[in-house]
PDB file of N, CA and C in Angstrom:
ATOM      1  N   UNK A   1      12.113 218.728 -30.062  1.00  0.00           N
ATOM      2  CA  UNK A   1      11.901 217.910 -28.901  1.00  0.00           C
ATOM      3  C   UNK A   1      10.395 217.850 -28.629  1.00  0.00           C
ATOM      4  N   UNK A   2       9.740 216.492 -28.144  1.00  0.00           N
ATOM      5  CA  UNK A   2       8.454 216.275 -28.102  1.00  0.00           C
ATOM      6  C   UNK A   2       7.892 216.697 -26.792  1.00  0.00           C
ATOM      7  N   UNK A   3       6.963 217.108 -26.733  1.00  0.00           N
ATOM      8  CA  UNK A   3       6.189 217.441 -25.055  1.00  0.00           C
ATOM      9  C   UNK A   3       6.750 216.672 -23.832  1.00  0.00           C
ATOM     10  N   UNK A   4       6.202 215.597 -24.577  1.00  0.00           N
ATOM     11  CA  UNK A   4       6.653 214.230 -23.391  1.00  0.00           C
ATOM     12  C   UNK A   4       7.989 214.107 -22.981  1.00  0.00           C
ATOM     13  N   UNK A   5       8.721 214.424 -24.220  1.00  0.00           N
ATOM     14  CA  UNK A   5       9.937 214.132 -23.799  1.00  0.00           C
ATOM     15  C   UNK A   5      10.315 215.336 -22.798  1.00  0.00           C
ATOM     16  N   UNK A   6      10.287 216.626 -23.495  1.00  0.00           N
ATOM     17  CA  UNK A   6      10.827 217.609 -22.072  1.00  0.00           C
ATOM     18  C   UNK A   6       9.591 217.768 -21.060  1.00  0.00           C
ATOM     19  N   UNK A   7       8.624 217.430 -20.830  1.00  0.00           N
ATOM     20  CA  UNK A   7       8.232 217.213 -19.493  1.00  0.00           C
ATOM     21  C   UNK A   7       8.794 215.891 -19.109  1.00  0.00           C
ATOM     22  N   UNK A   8       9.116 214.933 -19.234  1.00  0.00           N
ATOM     23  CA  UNK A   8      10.322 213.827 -18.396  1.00  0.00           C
ATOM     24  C   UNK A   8      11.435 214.688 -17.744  1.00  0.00           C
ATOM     25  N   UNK A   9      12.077 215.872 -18.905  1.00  0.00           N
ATOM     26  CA  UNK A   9      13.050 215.751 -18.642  1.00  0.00           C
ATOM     27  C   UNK A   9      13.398 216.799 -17.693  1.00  0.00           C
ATOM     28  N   UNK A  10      11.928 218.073 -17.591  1.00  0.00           N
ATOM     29  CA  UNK A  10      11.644 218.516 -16.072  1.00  0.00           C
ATOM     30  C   UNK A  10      11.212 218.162 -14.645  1.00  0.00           C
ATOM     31  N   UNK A  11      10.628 217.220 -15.001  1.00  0.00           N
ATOM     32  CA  UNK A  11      10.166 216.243 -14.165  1.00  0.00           C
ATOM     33  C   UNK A  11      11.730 215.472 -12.996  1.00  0.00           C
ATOM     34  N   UNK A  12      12.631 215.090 -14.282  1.00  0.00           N
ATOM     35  CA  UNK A  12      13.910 214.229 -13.907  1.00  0.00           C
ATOM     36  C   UNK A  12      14.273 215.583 -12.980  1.00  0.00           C
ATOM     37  N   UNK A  13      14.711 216.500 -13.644  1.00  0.00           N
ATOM     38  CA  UNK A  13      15.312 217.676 -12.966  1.00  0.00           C
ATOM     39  C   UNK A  13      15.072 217.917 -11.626  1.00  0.00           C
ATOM     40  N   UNK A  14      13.612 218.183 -11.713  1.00  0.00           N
ATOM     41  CA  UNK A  14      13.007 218.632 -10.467  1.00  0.00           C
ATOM     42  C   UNK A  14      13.113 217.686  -9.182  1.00  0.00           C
ATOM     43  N   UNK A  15      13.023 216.228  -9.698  1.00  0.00           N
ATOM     44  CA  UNK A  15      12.986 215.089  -8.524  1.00  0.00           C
ATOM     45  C   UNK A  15      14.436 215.337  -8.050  1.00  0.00           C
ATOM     46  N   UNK A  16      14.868 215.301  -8.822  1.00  0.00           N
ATOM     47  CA  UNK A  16      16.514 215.418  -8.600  1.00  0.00           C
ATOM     48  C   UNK A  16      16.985 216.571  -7.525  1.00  0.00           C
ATOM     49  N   UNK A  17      16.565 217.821  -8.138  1.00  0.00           N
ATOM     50  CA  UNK A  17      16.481 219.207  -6.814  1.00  0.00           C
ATOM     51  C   UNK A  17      16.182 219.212  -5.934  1.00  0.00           C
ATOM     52  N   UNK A  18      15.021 218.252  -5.661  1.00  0.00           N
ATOM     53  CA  UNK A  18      14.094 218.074  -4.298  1.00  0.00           C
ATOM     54  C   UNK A  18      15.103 216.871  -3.535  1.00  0.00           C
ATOM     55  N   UNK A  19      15.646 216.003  -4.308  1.00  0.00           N
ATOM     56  CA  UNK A  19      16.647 214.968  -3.502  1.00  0.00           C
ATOM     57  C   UNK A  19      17.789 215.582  -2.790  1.00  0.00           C
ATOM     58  N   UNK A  20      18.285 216.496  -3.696  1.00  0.00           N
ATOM     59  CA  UNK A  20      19.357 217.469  -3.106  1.00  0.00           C
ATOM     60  C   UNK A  20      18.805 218.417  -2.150  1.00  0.00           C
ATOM     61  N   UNK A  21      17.520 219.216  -2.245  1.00  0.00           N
ATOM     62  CA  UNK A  21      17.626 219.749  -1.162  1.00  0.00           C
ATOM     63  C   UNK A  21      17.429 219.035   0.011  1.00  0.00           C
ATOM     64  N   UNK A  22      16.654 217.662  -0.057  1.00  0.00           N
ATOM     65  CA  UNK A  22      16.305 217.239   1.326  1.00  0.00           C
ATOM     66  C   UNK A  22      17.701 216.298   1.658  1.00  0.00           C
ATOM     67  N   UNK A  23      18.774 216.388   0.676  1.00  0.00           N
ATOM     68  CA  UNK A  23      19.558 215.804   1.635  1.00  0.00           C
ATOM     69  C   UNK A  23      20.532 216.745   2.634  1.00  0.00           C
ATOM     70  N   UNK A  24      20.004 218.134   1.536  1.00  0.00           N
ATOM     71  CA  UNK A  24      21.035 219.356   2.290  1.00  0.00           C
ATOM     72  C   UNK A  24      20.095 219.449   3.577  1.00  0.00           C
ATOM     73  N   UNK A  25      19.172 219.682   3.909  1.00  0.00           N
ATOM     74  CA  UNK A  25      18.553 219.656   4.846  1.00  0.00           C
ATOM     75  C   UNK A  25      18.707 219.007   6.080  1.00  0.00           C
ATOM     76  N   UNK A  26      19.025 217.711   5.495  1.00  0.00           N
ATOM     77  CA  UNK A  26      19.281 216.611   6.823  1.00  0.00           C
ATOM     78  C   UNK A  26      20.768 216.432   7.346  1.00  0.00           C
ATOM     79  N   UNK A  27      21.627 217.167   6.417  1.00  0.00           N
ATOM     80  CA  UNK A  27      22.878 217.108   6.730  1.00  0.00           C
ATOM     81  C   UNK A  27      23.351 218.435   7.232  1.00  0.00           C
ATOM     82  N   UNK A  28      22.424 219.458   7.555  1.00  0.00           N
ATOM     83  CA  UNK A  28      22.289 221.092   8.362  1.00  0.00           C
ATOM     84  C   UNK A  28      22.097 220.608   9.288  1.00  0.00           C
ATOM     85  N   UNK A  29      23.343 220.883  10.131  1.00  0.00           N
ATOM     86  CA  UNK A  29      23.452 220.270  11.943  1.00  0.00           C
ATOM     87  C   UNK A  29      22.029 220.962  12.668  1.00  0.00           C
ATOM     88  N   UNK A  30      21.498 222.102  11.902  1.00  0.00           N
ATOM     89  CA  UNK A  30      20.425 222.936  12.942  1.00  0.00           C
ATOM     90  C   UNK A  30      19.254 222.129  12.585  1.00  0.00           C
ATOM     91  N   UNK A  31      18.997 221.315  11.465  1.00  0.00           N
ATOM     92  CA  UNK A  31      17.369 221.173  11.017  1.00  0.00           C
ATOM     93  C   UNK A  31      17.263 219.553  11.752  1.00  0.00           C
ATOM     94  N   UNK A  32      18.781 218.923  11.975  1.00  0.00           N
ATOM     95  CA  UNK A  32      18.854 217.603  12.111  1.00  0.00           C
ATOM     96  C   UNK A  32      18.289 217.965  13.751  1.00  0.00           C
ATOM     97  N   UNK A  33      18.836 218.726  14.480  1.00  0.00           N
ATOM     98  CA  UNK A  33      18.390 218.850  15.663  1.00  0.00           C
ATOM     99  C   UNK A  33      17.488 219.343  16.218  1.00  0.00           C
ATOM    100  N   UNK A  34      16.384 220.129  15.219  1.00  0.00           N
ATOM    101  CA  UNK A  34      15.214 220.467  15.599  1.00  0.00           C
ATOM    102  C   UNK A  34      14.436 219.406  15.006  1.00  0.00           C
ATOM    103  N   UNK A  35      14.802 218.875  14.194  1.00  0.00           N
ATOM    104  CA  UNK A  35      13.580 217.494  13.727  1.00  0.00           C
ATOM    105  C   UNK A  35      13.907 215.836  15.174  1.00  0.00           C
ATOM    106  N   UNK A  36      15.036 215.874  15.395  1.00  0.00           N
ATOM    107  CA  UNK A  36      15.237 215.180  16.772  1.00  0.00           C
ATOM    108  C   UNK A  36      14.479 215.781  17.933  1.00  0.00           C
ATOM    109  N   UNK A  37      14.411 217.019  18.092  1.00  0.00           N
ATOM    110  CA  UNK A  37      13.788 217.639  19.548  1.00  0.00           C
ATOM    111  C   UNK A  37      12.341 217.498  19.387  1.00  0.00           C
ATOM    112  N   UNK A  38      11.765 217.930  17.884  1.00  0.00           N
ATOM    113  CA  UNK A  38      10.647 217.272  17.213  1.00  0.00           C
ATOM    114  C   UNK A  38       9.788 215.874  17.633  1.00  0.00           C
ATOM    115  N   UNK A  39      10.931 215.086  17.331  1.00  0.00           N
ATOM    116  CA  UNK A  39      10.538 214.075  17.424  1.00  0.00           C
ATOM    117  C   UNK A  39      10.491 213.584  18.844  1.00  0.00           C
ATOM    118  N   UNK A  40      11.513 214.001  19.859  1.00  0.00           N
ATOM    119  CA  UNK A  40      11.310 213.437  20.684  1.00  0.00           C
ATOM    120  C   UNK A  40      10.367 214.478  21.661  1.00  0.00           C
ATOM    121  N   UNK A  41       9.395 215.429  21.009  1.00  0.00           N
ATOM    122  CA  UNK A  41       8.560 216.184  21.725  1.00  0.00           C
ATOM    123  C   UNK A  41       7.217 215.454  21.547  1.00  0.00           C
ATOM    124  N   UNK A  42       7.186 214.693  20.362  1.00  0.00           N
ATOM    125  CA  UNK A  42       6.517 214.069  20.412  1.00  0.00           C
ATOM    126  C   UNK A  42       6.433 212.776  20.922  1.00  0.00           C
ATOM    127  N   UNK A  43       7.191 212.239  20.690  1.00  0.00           N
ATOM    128  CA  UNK A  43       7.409 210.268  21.985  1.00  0.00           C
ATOM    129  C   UNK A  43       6.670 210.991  22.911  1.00  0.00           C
ATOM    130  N   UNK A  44       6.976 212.342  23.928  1.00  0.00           N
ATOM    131  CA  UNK A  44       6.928 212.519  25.442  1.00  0.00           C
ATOM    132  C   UNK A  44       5.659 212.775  25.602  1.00  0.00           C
ATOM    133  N   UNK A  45       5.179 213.235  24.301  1.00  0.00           N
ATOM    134  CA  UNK A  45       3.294 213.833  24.211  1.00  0.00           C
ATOM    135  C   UNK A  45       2.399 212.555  24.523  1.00  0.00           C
ATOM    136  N   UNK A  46       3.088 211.536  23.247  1.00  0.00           N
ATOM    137  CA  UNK A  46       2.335 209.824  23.554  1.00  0.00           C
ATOM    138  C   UNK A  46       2.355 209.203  24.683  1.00  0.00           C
ATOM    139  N   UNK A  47       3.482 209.985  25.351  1.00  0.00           N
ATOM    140  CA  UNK A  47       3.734 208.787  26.315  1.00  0.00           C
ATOM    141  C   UNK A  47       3.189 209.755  27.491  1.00  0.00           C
ATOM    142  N   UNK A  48       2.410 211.182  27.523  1.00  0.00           N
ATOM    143  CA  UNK A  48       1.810 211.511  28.770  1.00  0.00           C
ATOM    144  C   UNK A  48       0.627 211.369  28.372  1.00  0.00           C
ATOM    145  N   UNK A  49      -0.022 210.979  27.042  1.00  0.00           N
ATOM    146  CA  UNK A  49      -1.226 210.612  26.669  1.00  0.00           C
ATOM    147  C   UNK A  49      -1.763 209.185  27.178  1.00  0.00           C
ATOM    148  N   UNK A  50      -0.711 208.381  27.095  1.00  0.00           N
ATOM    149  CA  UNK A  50      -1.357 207.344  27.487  1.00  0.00           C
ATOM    150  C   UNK A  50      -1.147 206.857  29.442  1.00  0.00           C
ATOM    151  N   UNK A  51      -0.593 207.976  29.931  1.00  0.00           N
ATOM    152  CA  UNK A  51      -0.417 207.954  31.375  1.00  0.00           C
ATOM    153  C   UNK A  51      -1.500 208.094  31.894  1.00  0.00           C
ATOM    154  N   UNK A  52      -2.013 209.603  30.768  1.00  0.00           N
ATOM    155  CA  UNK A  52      -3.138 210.453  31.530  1.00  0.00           C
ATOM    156  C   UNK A  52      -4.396 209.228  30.973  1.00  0.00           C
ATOM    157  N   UNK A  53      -4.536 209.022  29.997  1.00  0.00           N
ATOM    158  CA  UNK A  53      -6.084 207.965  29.586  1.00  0.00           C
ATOM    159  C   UNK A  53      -5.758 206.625  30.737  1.00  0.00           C
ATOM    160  N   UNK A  54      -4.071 206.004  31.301  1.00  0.00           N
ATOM    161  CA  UNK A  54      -4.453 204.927  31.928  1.00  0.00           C
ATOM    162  C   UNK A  54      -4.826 205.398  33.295  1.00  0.00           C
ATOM    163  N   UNK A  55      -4.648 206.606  33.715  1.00  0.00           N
ATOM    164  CA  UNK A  55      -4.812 206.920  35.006  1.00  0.00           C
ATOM    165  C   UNK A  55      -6.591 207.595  35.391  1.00  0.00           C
ATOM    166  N   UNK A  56      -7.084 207.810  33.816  1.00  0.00           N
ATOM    167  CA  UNK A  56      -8.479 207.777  33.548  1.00  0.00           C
ATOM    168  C   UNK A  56      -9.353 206.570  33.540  1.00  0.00           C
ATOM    169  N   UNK A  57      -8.637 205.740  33.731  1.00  0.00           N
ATOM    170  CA  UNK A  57      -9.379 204.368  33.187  1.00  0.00           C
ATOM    171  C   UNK A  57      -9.894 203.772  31.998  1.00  0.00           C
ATOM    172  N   UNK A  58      -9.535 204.610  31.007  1.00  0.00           N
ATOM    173  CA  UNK A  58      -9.439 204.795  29.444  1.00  0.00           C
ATOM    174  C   UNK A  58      -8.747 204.223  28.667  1.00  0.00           C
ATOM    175  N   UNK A  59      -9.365 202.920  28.032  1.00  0.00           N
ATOM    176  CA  UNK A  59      -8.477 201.757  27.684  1.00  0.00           C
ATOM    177  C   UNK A  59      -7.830 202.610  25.984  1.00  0.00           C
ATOM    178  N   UNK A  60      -6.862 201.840  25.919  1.00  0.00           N
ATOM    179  CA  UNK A  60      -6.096 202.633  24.500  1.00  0.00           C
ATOM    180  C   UNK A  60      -6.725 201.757  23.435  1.00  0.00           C
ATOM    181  N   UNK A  61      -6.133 202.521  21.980  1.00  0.00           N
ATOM    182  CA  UNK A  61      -6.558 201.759  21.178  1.00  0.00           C
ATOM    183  C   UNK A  61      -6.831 200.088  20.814  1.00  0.00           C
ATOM    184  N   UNK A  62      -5.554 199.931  21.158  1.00  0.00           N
ATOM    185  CA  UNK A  62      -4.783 199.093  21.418  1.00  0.00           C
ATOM    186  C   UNK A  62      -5.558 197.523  21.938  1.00  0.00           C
ATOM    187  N   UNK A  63      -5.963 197.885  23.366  1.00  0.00           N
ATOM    188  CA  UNK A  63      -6.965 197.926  24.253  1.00  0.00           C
ATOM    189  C   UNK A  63      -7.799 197.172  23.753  1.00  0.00           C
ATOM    190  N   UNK A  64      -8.437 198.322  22.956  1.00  0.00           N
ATOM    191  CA  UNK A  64     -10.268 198.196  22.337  1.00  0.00           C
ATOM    192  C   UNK A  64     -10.189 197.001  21.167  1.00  0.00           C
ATOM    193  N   UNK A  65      -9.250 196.771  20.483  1.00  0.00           N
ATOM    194  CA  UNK A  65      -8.850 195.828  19.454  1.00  0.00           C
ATOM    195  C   UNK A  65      -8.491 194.726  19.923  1.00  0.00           C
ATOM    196  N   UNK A  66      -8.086 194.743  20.867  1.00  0.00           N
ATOM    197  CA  UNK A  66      -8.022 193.239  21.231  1.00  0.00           C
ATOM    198  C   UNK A  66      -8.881 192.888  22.063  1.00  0.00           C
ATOM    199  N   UNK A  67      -9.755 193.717  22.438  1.00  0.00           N
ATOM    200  CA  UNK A  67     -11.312 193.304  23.827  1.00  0.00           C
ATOM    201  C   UNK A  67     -11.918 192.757  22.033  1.00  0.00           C
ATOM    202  N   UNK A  68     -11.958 193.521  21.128  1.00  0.00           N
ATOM    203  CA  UNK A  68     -12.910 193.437  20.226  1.00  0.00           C
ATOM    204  C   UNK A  68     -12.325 191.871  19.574  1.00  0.00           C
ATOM    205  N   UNK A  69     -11.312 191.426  19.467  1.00  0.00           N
ATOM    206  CA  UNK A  69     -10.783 190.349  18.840  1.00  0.00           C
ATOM    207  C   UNK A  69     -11.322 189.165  19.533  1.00  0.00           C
ATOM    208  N   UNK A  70     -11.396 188.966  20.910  1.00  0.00           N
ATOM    209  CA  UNK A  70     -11.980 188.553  22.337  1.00  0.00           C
ATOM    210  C   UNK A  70     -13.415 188.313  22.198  1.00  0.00           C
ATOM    211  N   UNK A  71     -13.975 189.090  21.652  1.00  0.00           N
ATOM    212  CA  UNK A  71     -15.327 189.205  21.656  1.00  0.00           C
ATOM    213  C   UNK A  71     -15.860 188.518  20.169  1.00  0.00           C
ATOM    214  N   UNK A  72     -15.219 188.719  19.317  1.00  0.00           N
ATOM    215  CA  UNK A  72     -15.036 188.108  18.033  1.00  0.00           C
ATOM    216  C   UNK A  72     -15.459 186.257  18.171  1.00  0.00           C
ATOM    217  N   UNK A  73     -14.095 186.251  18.912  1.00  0.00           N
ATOM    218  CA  UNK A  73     -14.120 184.804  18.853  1.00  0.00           C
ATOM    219  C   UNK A  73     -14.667 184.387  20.141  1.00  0.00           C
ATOM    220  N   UNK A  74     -15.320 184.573  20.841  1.00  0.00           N
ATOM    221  CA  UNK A  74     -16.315 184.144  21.972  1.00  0.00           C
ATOM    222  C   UNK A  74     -17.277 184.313  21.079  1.00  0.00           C
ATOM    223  N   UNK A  75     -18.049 185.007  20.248  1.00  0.00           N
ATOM    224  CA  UNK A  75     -19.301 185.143  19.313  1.00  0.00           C
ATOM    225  C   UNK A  75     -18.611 183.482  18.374  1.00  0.00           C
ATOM    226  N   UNK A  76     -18.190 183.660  17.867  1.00  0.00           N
ATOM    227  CA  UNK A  76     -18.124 182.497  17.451  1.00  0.00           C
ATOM    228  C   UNK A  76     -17.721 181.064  17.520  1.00  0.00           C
ATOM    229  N   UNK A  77     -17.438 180.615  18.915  1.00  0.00           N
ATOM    230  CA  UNK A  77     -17.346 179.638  19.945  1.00  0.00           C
ATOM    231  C   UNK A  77     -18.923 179.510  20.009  1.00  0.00           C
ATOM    232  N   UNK A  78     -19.427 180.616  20.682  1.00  0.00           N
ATOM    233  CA  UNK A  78     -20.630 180.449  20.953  1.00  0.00           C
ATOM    234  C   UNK A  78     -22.247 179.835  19.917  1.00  0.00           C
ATOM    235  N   UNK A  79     -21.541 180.483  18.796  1.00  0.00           N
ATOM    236  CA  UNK A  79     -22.072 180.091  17.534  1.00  0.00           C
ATOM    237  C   UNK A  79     -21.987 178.864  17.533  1.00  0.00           C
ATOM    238  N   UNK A  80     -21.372 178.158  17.775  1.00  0.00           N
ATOM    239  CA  UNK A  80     -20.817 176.629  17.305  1.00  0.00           C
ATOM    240  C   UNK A  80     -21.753 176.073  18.341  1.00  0.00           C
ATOM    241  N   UNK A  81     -21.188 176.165  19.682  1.00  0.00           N
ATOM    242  CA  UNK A  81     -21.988 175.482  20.773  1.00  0.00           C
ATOM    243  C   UNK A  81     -23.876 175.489  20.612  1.00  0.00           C
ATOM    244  N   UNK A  82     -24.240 176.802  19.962  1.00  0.00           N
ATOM    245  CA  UNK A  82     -25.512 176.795  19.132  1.00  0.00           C
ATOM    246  C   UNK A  82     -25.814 175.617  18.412  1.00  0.00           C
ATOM    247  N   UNK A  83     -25.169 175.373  17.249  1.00  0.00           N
ATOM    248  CA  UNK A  83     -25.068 174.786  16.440  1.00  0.00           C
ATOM    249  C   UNK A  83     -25.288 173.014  16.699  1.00  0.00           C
ATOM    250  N   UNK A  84     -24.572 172.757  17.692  1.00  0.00           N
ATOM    251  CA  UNK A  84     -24.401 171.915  18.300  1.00  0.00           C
ATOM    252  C   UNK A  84     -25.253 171.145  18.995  1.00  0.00           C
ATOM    253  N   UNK A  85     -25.655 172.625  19.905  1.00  0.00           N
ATOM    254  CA  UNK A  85     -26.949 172.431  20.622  1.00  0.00           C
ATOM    255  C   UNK A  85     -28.508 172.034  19.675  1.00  0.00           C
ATOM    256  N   UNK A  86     -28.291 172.743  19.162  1.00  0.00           N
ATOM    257  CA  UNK A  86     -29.464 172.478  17.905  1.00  0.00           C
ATOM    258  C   UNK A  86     -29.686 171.116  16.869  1.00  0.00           C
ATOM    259  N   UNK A  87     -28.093 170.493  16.824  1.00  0.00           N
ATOM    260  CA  UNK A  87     -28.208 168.915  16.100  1.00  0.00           C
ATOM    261  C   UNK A  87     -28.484 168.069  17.299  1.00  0.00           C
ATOM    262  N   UNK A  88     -28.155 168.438  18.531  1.00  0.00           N
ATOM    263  CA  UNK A  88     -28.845 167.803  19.372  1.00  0.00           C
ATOM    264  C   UNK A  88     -29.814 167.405  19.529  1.00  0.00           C
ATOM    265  N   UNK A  89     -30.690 168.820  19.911  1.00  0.00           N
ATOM    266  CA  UNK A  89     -32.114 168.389  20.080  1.00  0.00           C
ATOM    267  C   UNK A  89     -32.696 168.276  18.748  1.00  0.00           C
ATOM    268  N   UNK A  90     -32.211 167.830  17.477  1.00  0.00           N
ATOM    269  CA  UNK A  90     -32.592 167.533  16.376  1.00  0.00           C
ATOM    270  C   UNK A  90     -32.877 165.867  16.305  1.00  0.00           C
ATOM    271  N   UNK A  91     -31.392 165.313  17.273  1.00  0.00           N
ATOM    272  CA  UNK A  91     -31.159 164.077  17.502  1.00  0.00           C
ATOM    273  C   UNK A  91     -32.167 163.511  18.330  1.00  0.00           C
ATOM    274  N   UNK A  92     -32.574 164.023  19.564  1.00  0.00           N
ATOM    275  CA  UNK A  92     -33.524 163.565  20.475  1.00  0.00           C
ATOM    276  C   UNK A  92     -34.767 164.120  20.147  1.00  0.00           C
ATOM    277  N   UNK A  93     -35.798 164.810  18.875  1.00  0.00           N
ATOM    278  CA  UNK A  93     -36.895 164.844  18.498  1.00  0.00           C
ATOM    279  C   UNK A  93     -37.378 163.509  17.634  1.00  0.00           C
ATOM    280  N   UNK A  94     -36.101 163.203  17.064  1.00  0.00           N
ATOM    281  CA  UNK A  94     -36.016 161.765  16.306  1.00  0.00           C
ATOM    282  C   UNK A  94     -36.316 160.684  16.614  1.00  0.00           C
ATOM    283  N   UNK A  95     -35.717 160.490  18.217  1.00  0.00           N
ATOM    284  CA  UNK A  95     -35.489 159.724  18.532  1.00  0.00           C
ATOM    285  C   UNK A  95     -36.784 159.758  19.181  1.00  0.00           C
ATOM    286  N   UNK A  96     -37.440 160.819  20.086  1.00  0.00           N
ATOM    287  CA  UNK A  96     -38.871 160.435  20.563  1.00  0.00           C
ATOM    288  C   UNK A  96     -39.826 160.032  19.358  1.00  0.00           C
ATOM    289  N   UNK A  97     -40.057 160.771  18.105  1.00  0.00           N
ATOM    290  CA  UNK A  97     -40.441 160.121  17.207  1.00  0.00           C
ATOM    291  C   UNK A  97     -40.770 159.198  17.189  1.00  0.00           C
ATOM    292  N   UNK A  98     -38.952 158.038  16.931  1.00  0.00           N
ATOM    293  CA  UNK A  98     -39.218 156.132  16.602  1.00  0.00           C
ATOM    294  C   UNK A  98     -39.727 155.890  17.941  1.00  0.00           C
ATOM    295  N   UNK A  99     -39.263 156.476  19.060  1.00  0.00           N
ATOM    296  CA  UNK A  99     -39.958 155.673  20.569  1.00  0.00           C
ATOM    297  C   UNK A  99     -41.214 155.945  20.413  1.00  0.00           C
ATOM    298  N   UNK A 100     -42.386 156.866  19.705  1.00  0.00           N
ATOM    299  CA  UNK A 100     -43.597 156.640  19.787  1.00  0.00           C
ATOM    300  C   UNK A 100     -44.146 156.350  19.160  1.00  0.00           C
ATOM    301  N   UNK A 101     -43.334 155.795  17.754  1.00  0.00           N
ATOM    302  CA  UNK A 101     -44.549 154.851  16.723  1.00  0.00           C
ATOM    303  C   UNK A 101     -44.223 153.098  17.072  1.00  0.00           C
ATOM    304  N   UNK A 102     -45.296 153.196  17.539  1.00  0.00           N
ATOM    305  CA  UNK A 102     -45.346 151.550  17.524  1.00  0.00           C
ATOM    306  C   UNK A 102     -44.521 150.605  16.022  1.00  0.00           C
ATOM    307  N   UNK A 103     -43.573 149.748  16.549  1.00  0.00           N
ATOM    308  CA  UNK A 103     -43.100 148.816  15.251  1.00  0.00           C
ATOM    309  C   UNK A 103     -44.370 148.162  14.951  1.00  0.00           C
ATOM    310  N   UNK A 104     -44.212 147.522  13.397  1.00  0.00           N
ATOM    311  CA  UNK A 104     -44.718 146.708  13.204  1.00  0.00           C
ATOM    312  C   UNK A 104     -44.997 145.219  13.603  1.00  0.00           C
ATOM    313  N   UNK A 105     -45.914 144.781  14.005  1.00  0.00           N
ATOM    314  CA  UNK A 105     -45.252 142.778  14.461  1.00  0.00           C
ATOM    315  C   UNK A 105     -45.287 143.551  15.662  1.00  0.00           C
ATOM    316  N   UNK A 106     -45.478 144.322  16.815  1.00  0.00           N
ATOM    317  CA  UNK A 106     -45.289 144.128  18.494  1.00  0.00           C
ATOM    318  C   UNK A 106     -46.787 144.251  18.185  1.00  0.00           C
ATOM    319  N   UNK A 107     -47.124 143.979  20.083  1.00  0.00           N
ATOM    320  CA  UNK A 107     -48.303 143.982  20.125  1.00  0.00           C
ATOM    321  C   UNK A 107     -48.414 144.944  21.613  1.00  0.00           C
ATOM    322  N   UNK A 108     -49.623 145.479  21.850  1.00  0.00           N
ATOM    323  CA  UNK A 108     -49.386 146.724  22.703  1.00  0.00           C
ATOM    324  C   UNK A 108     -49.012 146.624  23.969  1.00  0.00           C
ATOM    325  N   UNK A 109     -48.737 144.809  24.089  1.00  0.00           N
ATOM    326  CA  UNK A 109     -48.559 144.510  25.446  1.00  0.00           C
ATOM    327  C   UNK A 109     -47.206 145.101  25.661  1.00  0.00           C
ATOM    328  N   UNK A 110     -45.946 145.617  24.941  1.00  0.00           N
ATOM    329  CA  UNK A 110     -45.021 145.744  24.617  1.00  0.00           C
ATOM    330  C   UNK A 110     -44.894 146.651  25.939  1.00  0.00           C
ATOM    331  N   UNK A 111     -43.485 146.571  26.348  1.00  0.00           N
ATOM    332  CA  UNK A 111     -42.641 148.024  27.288  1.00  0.00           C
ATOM    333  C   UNK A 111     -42.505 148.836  26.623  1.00  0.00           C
ATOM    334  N   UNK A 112     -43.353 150.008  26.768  1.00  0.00           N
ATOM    335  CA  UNK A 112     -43.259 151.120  26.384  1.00  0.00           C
ATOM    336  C   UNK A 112     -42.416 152.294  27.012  1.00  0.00           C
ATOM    337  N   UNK A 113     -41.262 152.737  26.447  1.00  0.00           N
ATOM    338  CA  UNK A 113     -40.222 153.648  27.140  1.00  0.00           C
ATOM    339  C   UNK A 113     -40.886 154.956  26.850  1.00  0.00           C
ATOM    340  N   UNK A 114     -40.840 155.889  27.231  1.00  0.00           N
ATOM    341  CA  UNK A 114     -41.157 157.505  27.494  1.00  0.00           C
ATOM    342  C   UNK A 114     -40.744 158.626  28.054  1.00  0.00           C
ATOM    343  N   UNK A 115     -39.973 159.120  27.147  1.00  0.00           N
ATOM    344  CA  UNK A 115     -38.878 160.001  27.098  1.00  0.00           C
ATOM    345  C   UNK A 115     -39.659 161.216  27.319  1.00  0.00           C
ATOM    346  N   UNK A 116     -39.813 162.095  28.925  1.00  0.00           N
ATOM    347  CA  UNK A 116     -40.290 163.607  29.529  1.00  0.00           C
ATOM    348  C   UNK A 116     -39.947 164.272  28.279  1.00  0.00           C
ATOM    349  N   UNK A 117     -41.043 165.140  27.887  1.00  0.00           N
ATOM    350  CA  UNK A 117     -41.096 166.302  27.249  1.00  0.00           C
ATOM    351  C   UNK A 117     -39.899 167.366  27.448  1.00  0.00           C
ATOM    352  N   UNK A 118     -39.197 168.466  27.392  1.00  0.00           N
ATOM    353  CA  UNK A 118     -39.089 169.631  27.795  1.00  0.00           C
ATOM    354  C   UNK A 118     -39.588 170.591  28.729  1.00  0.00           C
ATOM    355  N   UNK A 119     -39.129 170.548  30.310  1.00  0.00           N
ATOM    356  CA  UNK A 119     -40.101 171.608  31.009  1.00  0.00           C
ATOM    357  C   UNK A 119     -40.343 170.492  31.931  1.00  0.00           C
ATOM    358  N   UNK A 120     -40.691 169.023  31.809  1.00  0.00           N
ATOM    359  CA  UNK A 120     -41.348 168.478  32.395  1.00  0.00           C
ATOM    360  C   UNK A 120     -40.170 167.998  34.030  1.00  0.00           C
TER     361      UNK A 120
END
């Protein structure tokens, strides 16, 4: 018999022992009821943890992940409105531009429009 093969076939064994014991385990009326008292010693721990942090004013995890999700997308709303803001006044530097070069063919008697600076 090759290595490989009987380490599989301890391997099989062993998974197998460990299935049986943990099912003997869970089917021992004493272990089923200390892993229930277990468990529910713990629910009662979470649930005076988060009494005592809300009665601290101590936002939960929970909390902090969704302020942070909030904040996420207000940063990037805000980004945009940037963005926005900026093809703007991209639009109206342009536009004072053509309003201050004289066309060709007028003559200076022309109405001259004059669009306030910034500030002004």
């Amino acid at each position: 018999m090759s290595e490989e093969a009987a380490s599989g076939g301890f391997r099989a064994r062993g998974e197998e022992a460990l299935g049986d014991l943990a099912q003997a385990l869970l089917e021992n009326p004493v272990i089923n009821q200390a892993l229930t008292a277990a468990l529910g010693a713990g629910e009662r721990a979470a649930h005076a943890q988060r009494t005592a942090m809300g009665a601290l004013n101590i936002p939960a995890a929970s909390e902090l992940e969704r302020l942070e999700q909030r904040l996420r997308s207000l940063s990037n709303r805000l980004e945009a409105v940037e963005d926005r803001l900026d093809d703007a006044r991209d639009e109206v530097a342009a536009l004072r531009r053509r309003l201050s070069v004289p066309e060709s063919g007028s003559s200076q008697s022309d109405e001259h429009v004059s669009v306030p600076e910034r500030g002004e």
